[in-house]
C-alpha atoms as a PDB file:
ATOM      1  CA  UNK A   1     142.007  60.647 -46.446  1.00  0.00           C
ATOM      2  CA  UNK A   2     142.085  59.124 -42.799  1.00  0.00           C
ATOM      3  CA  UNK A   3     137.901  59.675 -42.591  1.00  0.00           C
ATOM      4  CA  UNK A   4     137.429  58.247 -45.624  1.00  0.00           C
ATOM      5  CA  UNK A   5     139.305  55.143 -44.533  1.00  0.00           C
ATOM      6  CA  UNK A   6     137.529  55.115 -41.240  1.00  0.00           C
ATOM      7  CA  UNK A   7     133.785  55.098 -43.246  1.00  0.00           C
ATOM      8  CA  UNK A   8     134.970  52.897 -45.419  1.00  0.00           C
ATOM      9  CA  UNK A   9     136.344  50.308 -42.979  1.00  0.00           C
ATOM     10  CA  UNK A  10     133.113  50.869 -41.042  1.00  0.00           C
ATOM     11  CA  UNK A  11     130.880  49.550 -44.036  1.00  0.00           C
ATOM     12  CA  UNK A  12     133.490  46.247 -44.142  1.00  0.00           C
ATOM     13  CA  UNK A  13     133.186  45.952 -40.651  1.00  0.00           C
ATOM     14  CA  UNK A  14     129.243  46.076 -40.995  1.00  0.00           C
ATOM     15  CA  UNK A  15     129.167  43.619 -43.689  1.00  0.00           C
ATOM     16  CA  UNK A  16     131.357  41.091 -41.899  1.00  0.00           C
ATOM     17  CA  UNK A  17     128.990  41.263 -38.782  1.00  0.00           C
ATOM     18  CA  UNK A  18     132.102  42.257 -36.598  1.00  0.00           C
ATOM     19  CA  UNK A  19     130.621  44.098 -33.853  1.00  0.00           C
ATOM     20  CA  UNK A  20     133.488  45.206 -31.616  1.00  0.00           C
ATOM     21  CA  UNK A  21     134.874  46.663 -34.891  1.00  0.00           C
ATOM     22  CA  UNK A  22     131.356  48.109 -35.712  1.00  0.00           C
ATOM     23  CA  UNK A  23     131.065  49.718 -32.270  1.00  0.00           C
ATOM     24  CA  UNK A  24     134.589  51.362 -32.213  1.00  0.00           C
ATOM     25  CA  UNK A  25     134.531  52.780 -36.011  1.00  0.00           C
ATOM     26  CA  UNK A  26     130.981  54.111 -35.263  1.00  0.00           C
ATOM     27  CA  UNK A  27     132.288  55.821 -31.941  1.00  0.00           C
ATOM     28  CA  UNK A  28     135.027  57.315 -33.822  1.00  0.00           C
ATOM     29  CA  UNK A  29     132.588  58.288 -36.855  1.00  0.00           C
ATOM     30  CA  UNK A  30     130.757  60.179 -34.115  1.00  0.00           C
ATOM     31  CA  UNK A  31     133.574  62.256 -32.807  1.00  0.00           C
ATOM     32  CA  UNK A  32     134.982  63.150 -36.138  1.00  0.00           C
ATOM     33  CA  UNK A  33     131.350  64.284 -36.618  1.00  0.00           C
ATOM     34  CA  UNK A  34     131.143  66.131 -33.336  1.00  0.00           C
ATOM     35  CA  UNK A  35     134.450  68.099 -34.532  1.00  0.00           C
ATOM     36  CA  UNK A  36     133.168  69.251 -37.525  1.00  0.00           C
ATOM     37  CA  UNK A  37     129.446  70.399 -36.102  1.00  0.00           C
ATOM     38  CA  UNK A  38     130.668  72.063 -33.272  1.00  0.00           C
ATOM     39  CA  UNK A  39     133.182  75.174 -32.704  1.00  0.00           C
ATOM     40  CA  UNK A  40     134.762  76.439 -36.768  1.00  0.00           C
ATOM     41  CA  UNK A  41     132.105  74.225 -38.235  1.00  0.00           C
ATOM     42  CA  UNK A  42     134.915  72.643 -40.619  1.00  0.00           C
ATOM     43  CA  UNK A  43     135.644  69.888 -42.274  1.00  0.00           C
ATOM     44  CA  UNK A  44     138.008  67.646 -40.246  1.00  0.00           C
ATOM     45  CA  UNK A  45     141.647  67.615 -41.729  1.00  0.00           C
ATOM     46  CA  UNK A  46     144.152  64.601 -41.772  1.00  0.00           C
ATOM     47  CA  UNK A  47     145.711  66.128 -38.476  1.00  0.00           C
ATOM     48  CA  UNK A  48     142.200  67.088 -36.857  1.00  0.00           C
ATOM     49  CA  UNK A  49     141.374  63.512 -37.553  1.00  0.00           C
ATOM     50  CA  UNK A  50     144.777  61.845 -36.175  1.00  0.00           C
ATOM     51  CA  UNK A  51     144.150  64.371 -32.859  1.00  0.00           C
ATOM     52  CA  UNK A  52     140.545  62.436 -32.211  1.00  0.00           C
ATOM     53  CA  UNK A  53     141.977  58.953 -32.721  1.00  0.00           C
ATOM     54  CA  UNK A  54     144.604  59.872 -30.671  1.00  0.00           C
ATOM     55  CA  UNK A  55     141.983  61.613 -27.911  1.00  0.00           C
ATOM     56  CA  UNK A  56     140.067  58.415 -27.586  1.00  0.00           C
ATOM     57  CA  UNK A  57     142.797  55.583 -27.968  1.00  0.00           C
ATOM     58  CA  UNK A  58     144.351  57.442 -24.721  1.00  0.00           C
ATOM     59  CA  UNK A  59     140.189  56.803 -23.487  1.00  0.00           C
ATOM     60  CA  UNK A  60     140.315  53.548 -23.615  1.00  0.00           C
ATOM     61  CA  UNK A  61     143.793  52.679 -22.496  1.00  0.00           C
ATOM     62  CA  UNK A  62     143.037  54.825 -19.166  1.00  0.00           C
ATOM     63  CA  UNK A  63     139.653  52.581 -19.046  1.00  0.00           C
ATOM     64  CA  UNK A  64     141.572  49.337 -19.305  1.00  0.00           C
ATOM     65  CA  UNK A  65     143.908  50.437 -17.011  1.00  0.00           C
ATOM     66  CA  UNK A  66     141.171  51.274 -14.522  1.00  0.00           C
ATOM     67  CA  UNK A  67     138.916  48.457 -15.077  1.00  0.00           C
ATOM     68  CA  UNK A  68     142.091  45.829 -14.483  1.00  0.00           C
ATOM     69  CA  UNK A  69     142.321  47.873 -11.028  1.00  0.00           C
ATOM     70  CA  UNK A  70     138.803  47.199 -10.377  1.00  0.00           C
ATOM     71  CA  UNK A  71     139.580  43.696 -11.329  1.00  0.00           C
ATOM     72  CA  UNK A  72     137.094  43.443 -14.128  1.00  0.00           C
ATOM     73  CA  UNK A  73     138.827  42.242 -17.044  1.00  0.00           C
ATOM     74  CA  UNK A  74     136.569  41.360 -19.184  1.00  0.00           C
ATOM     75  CA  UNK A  75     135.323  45.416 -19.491  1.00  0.00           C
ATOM     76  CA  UNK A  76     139.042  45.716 -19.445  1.00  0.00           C
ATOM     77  CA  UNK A  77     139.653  42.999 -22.434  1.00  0.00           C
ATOM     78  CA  UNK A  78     137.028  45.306 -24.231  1.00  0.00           C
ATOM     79  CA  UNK A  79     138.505  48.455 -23.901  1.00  0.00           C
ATOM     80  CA  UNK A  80     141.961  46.883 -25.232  1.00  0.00           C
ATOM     81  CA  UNK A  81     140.498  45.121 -28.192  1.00  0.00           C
ATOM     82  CA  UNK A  82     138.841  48.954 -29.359  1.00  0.00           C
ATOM     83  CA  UNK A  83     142.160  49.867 -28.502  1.00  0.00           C
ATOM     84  CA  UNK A  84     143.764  47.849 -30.853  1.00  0.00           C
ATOM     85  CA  UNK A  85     141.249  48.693 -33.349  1.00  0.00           C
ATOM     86  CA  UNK A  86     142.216  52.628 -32.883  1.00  0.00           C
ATOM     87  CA  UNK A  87     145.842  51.845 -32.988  1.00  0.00           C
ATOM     88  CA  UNK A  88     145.941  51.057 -36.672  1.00  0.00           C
ATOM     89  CA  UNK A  89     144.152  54.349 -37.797  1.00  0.00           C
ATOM     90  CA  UNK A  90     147.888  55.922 -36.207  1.00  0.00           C
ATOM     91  CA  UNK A  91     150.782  56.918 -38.151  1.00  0.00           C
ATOM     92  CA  UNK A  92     153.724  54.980 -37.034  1.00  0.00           C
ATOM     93  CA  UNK A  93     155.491  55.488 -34.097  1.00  0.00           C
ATOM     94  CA  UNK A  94     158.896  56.333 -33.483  1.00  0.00           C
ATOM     95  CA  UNK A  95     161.173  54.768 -31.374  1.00  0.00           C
ATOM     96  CA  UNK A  96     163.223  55.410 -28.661  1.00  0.00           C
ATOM     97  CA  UNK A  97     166.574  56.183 -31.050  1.00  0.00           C
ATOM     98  CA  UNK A  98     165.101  58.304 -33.298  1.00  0.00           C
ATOM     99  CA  UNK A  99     162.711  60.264 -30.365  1.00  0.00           C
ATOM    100  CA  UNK A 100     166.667  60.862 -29.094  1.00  0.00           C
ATOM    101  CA  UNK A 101     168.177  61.951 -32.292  1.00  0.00           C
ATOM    102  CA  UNK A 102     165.168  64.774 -32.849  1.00  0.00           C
ATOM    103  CA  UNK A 103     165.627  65.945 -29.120  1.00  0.00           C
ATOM    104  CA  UNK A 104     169.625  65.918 -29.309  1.00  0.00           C
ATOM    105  CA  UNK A 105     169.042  68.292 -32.224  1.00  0.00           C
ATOM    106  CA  UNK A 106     166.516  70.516 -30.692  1.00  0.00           C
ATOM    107  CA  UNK A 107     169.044  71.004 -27.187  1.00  0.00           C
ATOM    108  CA  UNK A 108     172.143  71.504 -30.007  1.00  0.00           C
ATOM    109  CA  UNK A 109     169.960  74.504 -32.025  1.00  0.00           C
ATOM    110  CA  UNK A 110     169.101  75.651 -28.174  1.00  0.00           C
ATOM    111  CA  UNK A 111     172.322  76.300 -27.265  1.00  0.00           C
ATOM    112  CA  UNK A 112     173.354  75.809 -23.769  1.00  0.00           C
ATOM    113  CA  UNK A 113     170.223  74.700 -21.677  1.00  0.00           C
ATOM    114  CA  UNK A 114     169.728  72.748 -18.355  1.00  0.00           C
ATOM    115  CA  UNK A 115     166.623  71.842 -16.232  1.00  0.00           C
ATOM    116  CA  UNK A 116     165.387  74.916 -16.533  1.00  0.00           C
ATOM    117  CA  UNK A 117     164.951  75.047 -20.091  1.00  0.00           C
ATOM    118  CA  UNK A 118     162.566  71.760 -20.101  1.00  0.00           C
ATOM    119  CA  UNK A 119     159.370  74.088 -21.421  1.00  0.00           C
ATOM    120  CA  UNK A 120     160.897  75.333 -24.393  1.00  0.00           C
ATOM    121  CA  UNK A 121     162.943  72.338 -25.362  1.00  0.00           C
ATOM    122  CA  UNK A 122     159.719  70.059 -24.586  1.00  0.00           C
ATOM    123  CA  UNK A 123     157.738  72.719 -26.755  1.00  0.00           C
ATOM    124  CA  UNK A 124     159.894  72.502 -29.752  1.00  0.00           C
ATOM    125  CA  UNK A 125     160.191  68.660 -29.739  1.00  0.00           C
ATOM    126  CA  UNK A 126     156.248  68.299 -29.782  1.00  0.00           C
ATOM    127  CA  UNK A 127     156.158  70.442 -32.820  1.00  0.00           C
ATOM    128  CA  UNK A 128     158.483  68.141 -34.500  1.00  0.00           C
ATOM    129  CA  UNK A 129     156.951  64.961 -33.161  1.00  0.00           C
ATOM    130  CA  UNK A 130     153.652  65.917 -33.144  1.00  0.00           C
ATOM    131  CA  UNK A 131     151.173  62.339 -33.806  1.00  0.00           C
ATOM    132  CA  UNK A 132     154.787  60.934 -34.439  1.00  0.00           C
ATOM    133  CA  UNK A 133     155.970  59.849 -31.120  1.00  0.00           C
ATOM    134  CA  UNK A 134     154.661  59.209 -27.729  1.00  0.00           C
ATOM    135  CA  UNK A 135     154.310  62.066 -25.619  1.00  0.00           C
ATOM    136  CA  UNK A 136     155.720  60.078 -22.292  1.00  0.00           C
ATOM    137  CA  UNK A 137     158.656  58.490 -24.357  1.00  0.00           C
ATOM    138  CA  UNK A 138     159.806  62.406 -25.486  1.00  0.00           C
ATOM    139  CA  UNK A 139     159.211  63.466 -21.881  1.00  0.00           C
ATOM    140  CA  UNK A 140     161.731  61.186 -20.850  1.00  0.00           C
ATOM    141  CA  UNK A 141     164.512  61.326 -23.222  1.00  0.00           C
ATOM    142  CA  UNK A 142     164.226  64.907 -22.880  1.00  0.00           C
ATOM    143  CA  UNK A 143     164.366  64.946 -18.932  1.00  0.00           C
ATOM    144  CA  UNK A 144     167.709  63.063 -19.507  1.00  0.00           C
ATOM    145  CA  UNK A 145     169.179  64.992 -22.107  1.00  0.00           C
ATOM    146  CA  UNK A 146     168.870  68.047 -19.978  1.00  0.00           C
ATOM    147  CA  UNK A 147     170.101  66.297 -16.298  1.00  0.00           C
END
């Protein structure tokens, strides 16, 4: 299981003295911990788990992204190195070609649809692509299947 990996990589990291590495697991330790104390007071699944990797790899790219704006890259260089850390604990992505052939099947099953249909068609394509795809990247293809 995902958490399992993530404490186990933690002791590594530990061992090896590799403190960025340390810092990040431990951060993402804490939130899987967080999950499960608060709210159903439940073990963390494989998706729960996925969701809070997920949560804070989108954390830290917005904190790059806003530290390089505030021209301080080495907080930025920081947040991009956990980043990179977090990235690995994903499943893979898919790309654009594939993102396409999902959506092209979800408009087919729709029917006729146009602009207006966006919602629903967006909808059903996240349930598909759920932790498998880019939210952005099926945002777009799905814009211009529907123009």
């Amino acid at each position: 299981m995902l958490k399992d990996q993530i404490v186990s990589d933690l002791k590594q990291a530990m061992l090896a003295r590799d403190e960025i590495r340390v810092s990040t697991l431990r951060m993402l330790k804490a939130a899987i911990m967080k999950f499960e104390v608060s709210g159903a007071k439940k073990e963390a699944t494989e998706e729960d788990v996925i969701d809070l990797v997920k949560k804070e790899l989108k954390a830290r790219k917005d904190s790059s992204e806003q530290f390089r704006n505030g021209n301080r890259d080495d907080l930025a260089d920081k947040e991009d190195a956990e980043a990179k850390i977090l990235e690995a604990y994903m499943p893979e992505q898919m790309n654009e070609e594939q993102v396409r052939a999902i959506a092209t099947e979800v408009v087919s099953n729709f029917g006729t649809v146009g602009p207006q249909d966006f919602g629903k068609v967006m909808g059903a394509c996240m349930g598909k692509l759920k932790g498998k795809a880019d939210g952005e990247l099926v945002n777009k293809v799905v814009k211009e299947l529907l123009s």
